[in-house]
PDB file of N, CA and C in Angstrom:
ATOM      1  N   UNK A   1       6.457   5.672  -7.526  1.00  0.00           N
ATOM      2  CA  UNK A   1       6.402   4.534  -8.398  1.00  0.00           C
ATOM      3  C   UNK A   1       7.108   3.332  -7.765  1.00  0.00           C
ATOM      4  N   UNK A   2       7.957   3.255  -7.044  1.00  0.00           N
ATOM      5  CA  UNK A   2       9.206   2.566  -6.450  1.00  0.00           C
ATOM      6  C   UNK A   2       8.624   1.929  -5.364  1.00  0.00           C
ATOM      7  N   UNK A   3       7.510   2.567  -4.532  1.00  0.00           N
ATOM      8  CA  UNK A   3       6.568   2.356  -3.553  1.00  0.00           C
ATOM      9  C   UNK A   3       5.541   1.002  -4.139  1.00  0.00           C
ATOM     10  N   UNK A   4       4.833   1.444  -5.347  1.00  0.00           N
ATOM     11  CA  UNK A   4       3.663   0.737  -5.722  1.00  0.00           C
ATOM     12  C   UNK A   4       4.463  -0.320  -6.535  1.00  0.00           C
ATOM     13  N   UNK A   5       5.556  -0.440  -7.362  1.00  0.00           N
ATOM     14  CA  UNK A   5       6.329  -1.942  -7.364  1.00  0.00           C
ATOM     15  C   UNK A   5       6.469  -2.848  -6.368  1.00  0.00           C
ATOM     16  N   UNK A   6       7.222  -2.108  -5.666  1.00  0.00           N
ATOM     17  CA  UNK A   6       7.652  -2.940  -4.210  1.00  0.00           C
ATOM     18  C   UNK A   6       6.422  -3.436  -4.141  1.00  0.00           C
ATOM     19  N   UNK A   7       5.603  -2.399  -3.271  1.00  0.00           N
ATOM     20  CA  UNK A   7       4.422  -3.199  -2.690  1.00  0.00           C
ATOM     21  C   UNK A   7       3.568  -4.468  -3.877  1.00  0.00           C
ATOM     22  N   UNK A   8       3.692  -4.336  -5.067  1.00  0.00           N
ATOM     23  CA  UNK A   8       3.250  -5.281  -5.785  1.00  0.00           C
ATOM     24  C   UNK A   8       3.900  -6.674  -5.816  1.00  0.00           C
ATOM     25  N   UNK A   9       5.013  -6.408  -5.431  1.00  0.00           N
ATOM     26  CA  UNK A   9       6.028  -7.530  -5.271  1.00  0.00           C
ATOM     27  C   UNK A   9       5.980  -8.243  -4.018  1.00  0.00           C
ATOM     28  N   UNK A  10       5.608  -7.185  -2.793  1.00  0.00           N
ATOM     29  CA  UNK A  10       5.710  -8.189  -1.769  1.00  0.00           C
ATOM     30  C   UNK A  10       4.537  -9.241  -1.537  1.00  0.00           C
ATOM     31  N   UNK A  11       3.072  -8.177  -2.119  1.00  0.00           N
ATOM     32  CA  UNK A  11       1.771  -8.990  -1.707  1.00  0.00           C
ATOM     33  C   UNK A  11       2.065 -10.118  -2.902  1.00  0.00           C
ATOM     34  N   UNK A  12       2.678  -9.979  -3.936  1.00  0.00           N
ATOM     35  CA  UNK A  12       2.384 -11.220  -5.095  1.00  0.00           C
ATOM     36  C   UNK A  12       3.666 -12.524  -4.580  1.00  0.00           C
ATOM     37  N   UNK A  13       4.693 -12.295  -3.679  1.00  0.00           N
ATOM     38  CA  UNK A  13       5.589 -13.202  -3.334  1.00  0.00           C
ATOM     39  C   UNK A  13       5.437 -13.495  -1.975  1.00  0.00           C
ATOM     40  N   UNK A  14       5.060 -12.646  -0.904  1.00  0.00           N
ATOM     41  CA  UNK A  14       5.134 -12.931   0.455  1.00  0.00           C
ATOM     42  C   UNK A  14       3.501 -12.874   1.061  1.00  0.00           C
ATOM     43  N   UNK A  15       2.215 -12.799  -0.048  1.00  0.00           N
ATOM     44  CA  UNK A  15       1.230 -12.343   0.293  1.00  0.00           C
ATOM     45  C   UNK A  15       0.562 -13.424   1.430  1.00  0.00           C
ATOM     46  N   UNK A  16       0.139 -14.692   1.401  1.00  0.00           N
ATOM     47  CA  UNK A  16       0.214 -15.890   2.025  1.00  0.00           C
ATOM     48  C   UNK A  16       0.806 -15.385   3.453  1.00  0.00           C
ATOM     49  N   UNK A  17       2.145 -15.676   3.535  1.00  0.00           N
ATOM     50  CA  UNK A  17       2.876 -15.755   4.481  1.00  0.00           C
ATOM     51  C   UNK A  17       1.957 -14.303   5.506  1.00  0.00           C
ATOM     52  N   UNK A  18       2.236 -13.398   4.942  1.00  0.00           N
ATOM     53  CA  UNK A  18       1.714 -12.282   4.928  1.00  0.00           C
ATOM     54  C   UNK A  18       0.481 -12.183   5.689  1.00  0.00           C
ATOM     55  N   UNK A  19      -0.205 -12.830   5.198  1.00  0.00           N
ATOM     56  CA  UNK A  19      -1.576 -12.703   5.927  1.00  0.00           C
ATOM     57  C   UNK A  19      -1.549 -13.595   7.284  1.00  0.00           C
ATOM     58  N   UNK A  20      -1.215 -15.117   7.276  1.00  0.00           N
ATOM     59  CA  UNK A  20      -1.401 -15.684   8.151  1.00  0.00           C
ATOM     60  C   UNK A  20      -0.519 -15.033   9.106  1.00  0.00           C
ATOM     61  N   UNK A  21       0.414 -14.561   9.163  1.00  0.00           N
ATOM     62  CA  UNK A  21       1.294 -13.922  10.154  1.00  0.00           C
ATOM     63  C   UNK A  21       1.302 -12.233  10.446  1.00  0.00           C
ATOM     64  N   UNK A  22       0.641 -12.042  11.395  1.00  0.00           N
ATOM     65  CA  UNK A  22       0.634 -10.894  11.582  1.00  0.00           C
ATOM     66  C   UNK A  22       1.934  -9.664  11.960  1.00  0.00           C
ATOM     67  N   UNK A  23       2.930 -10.207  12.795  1.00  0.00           N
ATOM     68  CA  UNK A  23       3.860 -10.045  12.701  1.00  0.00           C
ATOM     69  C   UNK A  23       5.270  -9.722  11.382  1.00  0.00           C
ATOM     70  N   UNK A  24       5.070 -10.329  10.157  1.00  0.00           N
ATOM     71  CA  UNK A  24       6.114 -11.047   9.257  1.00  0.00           C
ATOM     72  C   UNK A  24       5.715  -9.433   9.185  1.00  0.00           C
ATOM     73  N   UNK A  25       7.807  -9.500   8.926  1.00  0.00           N
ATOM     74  CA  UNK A  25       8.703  -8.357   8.363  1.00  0.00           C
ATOM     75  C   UNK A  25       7.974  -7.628   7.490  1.00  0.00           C
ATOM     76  N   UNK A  26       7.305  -8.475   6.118  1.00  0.00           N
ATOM     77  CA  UNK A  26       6.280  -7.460   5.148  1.00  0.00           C
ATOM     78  C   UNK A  26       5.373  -6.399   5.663  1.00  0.00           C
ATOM     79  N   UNK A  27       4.997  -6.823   6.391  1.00  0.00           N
ATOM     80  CA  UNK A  27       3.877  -5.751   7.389  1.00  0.00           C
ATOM     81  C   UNK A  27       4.394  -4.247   7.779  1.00  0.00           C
ATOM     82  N   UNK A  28       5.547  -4.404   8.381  1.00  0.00           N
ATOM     83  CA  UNK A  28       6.363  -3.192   8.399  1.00  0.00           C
ATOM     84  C   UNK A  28       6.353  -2.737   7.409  1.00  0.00           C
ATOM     85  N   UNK A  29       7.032  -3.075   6.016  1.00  0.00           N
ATOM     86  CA  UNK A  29       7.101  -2.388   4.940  1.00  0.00           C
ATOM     87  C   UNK A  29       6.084  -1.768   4.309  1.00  0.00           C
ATOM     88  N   UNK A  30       4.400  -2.743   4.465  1.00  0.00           N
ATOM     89  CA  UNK A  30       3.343  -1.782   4.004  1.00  0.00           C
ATOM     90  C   UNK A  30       2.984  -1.022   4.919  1.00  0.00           C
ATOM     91  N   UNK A  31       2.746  -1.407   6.347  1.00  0.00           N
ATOM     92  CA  UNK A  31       2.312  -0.017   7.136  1.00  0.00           C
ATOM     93  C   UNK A  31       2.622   0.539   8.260  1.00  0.00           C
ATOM     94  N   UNK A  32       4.445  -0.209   8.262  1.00  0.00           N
ATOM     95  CA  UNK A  32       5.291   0.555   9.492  1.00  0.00           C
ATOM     96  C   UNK A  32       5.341   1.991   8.847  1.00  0.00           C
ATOM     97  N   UNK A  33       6.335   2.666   9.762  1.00  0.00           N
ATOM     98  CA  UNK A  33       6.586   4.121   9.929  1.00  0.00           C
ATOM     99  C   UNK A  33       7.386   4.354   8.875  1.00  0.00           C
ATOM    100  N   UNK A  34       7.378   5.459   8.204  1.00  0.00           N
ATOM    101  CA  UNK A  34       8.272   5.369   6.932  1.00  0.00           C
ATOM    102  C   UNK A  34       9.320   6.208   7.195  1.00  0.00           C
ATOM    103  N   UNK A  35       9.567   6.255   8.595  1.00  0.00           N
ATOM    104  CA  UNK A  35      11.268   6.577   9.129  1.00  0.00           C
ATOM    105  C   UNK A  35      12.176   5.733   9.145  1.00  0.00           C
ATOM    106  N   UNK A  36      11.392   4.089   9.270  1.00  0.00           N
ATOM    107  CA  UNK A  36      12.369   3.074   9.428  1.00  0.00           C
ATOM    108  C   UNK A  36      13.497   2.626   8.293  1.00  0.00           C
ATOM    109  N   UNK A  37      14.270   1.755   8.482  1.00  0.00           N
ATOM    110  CA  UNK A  37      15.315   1.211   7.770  1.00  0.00           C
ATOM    111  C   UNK A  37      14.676   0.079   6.950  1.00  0.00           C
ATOM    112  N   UNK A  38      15.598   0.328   5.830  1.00  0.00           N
ATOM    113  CA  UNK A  38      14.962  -0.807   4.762  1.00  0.00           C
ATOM    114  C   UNK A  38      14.699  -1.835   5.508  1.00  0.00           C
ATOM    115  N   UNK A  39      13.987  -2.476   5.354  1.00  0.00           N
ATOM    116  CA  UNK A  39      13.921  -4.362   5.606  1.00  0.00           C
ATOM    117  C   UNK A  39      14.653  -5.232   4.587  1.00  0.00           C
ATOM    118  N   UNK A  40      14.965  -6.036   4.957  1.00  0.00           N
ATOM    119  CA  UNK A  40      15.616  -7.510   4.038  1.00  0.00           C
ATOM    120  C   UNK A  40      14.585  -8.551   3.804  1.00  0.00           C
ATOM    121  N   UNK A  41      13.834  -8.276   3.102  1.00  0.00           N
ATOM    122  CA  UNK A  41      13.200  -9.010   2.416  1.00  0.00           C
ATOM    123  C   UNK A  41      13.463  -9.916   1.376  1.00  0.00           C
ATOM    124  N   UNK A  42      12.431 -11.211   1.434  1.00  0.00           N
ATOM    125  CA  UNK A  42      13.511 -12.116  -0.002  1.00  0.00           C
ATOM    126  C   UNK A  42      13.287 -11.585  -1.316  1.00  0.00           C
ATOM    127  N   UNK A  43      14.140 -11.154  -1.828  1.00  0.00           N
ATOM    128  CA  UNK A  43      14.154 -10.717  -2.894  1.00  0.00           C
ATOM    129  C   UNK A  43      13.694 -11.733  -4.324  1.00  0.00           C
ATOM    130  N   UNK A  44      14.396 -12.530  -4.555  1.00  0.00           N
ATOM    131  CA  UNK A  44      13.339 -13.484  -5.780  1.00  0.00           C
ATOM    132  C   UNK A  44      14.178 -12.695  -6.801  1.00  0.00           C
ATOM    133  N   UNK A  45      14.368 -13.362  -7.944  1.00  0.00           N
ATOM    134  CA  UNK A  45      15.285 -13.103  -9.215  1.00  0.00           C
ATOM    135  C   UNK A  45      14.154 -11.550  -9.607  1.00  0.00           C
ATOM    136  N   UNK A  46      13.156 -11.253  -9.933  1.00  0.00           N
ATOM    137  CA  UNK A  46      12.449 -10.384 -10.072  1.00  0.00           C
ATOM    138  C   UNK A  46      12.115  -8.874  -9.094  1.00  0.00           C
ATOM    139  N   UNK A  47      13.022  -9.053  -8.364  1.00  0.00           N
ATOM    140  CA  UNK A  47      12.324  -8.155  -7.240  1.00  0.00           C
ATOM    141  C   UNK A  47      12.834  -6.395  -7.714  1.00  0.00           C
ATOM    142  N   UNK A  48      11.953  -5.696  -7.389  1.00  0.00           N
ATOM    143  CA  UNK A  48      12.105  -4.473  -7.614  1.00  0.00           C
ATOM    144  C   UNK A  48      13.337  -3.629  -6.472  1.00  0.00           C
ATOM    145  N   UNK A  49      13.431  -2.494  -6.624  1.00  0.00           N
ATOM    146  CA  UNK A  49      14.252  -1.786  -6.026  1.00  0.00           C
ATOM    147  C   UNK A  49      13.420  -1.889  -4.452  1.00  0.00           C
ATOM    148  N   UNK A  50      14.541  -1.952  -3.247  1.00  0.00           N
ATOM    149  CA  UNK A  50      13.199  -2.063  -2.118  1.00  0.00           C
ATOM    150  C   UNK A  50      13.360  -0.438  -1.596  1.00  0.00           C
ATOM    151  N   UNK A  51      11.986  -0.130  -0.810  1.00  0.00           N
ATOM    152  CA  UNK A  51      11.793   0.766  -0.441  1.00  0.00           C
ATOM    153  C   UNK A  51      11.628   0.595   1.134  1.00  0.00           C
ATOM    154  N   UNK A  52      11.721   2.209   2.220  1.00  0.00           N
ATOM    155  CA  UNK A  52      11.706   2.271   3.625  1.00  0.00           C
ATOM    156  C   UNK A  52      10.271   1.774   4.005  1.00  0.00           C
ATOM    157  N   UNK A  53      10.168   1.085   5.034  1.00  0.00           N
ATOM    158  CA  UNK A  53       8.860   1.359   5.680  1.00  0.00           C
ATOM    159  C   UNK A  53       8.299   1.744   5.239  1.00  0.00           C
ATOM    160  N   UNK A  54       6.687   1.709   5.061  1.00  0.00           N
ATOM    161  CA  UNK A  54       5.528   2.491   5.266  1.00  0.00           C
ATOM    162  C   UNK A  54       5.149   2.808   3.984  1.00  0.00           C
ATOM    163  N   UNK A  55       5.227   1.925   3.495  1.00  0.00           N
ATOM    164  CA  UNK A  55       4.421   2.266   2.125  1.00  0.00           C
ATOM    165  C   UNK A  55       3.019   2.403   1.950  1.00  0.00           C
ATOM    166  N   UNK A  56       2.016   2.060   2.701  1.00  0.00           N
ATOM    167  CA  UNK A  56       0.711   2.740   2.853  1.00  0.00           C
ATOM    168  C   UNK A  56       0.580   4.189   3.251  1.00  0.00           C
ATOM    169  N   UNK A  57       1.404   4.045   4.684  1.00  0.00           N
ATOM    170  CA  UNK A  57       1.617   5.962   5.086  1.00  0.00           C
ATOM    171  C   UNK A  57       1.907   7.023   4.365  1.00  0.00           C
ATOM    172  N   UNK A  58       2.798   6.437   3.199  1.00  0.00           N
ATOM    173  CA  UNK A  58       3.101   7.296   1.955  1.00  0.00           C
ATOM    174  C   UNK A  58       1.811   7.466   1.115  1.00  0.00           C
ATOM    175  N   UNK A  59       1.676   6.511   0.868  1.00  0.00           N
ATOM    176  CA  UNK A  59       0.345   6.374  -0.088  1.00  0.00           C
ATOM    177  C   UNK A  59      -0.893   7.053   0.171  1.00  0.00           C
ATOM    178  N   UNK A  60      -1.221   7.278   1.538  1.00  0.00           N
ATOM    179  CA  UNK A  60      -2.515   7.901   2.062  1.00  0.00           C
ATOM    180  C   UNK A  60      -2.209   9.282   2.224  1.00  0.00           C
ATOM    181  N   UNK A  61      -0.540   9.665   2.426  1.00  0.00           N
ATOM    182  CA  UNK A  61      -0.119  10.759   2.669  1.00  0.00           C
ATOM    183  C   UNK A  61      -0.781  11.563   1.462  1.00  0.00           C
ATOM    184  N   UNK A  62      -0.227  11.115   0.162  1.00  0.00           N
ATOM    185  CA  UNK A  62       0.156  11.431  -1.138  1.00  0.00           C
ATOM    186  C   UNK A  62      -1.647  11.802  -1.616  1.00  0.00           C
ATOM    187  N   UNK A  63      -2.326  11.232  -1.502  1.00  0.00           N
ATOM    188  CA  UNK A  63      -3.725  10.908  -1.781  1.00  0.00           C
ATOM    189  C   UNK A  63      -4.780  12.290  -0.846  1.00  0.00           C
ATOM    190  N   UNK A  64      -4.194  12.270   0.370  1.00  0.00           N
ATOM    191  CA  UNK A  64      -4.488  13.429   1.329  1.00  0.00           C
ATOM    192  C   UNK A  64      -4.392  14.836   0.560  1.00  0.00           C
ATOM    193  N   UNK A  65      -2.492  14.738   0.052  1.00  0.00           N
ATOM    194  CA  UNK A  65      -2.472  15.867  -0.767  1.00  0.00           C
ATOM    195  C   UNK A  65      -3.016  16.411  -1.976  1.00  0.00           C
ATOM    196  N   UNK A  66      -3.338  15.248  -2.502  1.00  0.00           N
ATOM    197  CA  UNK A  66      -4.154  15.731  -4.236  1.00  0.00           C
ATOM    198  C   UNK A  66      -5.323  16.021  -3.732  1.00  0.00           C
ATOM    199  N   UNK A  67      -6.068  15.525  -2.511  1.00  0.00           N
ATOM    200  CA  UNK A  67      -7.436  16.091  -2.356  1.00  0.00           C
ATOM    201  C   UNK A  67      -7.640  17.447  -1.482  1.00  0.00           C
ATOM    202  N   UNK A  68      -6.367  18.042  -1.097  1.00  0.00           N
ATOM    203  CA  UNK A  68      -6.524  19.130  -0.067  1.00  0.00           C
ATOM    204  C   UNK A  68      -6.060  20.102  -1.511  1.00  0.00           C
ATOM    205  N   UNK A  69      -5.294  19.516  -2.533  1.00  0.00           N
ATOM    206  CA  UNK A  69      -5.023  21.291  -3.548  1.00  0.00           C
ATOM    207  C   UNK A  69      -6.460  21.723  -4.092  1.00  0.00           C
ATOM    208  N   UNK A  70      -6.017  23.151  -4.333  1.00  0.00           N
ATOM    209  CA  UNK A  70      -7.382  23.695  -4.694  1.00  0.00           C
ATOM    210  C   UNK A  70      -7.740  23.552  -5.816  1.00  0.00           C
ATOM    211  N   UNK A  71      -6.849  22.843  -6.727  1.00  0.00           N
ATOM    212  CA  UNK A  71      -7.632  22.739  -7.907  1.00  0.00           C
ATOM    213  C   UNK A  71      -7.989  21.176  -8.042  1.00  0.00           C
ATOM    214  N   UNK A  72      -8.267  20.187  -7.034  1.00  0.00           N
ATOM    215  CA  UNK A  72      -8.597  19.051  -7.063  1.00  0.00           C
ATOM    216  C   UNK A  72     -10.265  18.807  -7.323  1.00  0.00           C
ATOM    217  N   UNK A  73     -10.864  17.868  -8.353  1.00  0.00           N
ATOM    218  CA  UNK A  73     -12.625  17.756  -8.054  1.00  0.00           C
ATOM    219  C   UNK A  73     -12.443  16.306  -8.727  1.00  0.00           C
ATOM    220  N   UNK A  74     -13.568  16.461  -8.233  1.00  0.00           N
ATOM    221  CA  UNK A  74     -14.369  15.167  -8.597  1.00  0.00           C
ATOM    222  C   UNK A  74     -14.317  14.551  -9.571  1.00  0.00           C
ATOM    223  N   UNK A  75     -14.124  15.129 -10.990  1.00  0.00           N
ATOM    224  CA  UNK A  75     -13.531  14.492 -12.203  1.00  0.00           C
ATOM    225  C   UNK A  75     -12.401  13.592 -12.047  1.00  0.00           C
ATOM    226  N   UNK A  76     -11.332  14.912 -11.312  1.00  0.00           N
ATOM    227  CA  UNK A  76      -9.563  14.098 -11.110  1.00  0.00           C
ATOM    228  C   UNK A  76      -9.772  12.864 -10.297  1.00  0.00           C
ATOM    229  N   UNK A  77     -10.365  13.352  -9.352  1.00  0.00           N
ATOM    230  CA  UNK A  77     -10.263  12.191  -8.159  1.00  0.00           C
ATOM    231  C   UNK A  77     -11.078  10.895  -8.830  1.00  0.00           C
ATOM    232  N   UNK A  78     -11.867  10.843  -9.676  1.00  0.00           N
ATOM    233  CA  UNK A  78     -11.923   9.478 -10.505  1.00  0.00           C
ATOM    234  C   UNK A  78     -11.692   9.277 -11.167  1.00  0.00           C
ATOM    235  N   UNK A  79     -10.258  10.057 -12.044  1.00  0.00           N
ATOM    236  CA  UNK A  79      -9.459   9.648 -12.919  1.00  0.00           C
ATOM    237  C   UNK A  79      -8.500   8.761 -12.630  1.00  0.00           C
ATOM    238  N   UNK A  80      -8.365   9.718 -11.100  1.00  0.00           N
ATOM    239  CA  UNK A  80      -7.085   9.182 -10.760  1.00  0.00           C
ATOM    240  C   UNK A  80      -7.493   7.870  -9.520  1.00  0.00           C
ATOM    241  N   UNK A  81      -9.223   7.795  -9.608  1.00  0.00           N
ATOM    242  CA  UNK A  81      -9.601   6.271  -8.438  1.00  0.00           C
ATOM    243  C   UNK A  81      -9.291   6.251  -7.136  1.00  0.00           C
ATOM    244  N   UNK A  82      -9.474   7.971  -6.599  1.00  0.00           N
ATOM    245  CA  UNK A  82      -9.345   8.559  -5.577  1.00  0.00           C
ATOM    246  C   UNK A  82     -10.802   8.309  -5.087  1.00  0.00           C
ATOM    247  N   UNK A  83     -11.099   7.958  -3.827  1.00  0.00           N
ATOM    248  CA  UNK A  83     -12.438   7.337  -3.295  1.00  0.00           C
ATOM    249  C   UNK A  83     -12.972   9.176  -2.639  1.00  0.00           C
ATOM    250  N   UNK A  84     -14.107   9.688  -3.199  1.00  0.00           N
ATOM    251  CA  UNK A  84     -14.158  10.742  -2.410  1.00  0.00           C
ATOM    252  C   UNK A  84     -15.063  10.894  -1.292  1.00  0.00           C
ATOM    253  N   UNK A  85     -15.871   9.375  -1.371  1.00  0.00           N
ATOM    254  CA  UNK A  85     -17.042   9.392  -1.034  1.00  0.00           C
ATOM    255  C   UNK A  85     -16.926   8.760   0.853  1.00  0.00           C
ATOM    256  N   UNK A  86     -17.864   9.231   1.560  1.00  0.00           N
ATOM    257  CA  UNK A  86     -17.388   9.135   2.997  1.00  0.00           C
ATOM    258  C   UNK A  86     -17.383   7.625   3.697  1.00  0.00           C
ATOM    259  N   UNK A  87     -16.561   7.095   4.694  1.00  0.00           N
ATOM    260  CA  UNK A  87     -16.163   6.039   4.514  1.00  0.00           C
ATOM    261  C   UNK A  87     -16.735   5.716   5.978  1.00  0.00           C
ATOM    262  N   UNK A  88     -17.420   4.637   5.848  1.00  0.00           N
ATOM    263  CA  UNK A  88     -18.369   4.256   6.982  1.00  0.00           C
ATOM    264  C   UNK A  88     -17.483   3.085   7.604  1.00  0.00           C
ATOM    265  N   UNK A  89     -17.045   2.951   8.610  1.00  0.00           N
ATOM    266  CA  UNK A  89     -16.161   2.089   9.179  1.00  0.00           C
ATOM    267  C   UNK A  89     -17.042   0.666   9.530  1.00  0.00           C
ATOM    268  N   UNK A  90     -18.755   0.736   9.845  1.00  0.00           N
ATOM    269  CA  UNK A  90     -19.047   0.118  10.050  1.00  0.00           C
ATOM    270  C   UNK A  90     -19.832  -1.333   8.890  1.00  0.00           C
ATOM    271  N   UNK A  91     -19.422  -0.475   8.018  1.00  0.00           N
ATOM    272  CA  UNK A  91     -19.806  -1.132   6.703  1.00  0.00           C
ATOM    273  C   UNK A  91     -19.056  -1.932   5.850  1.00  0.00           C
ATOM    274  N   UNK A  92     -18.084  -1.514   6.207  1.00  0.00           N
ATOM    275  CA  UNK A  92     -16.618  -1.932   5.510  1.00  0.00           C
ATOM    276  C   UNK A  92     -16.176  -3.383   5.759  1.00  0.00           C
ATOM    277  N   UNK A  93     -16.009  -4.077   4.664  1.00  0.00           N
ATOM    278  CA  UNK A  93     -15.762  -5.323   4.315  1.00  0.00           C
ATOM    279  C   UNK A  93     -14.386  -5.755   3.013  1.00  0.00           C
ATOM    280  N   UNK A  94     -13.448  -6.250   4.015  1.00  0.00           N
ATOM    281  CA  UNK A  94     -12.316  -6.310   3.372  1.00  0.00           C
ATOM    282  C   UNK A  94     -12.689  -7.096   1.989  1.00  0.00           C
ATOM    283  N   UNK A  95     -11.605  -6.822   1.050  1.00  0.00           N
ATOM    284  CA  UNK A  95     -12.015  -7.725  -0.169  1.00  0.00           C
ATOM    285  C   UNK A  95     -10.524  -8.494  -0.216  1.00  0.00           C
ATOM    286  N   UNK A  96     -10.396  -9.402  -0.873  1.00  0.00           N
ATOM    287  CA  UNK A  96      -9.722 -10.219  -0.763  1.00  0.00           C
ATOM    288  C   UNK A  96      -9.192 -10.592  -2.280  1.00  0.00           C
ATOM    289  N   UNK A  97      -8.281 -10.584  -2.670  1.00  0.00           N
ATOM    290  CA  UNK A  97      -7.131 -11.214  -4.090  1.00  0.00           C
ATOM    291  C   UNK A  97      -7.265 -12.257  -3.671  1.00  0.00           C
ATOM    292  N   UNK A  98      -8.132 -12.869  -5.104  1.00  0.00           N
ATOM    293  CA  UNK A  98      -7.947 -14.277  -5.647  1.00  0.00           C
ATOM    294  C   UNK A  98      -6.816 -14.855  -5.342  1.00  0.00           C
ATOM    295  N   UNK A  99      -5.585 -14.332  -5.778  1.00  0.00           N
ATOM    296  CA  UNK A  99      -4.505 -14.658  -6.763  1.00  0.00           C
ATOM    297  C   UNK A  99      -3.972 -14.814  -5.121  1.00  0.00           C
ATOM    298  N   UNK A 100      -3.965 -14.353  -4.366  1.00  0.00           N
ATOM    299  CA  UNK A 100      -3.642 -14.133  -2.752  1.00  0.00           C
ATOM    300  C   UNK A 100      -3.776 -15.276  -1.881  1.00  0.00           C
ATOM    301  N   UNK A 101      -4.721 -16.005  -2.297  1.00  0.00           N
ATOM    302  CA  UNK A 101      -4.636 -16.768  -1.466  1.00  0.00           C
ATOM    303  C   UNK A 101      -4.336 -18.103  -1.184  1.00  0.00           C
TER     304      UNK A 101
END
């Protein structure tokens, strides 16, 4: 939960910055290594608890696991807006937040 705040916080305060800079500190936090050390990020009167690195790596981790238990199907996985369907790299077209840009 602590993961998907953060990350809501950074794309809605640093999202801008974020994109044009490929480099900026945020980047680490969504898809550095989630061995690393917190980052110092600007926090903003609102900011959530921050979390290590790699908050995507977690996220895909976590998502990996609900679809490898054996009692996982096709119902859960679109309850829970788990994509089950096979993912064509060449098709794929980023989408983009309004609110983002």
């Amino acid at each position: 939960m602590n993961d998907s705040k953060y990350a809501v916080h950074i794309l809605t305060t640093l999202g801008p910055d974020i994109d044009s800079d490929p480099g900026h500190v945020g980047n680490a936090v969504l898809s550095g290594q989630s061995s690393g050390d917190y980052v110092d990020l600007p926090a903003g009167g609102s900011a959530p608890t921050p979390v290590r690195p790699g908050i995507d790596t977690r996220r895909q981790a976590r998502v990996e696991r609900i679809k490898a238990h054996s009692k996982f199907t096709a119902d859960i996985g679109k309850k829970l807006k788990i994509d089950t369907g096979k993912f064509e790299a060449g098709s794929y077209k980023k989408s983009v937040n309004p609110a983002m840009r």
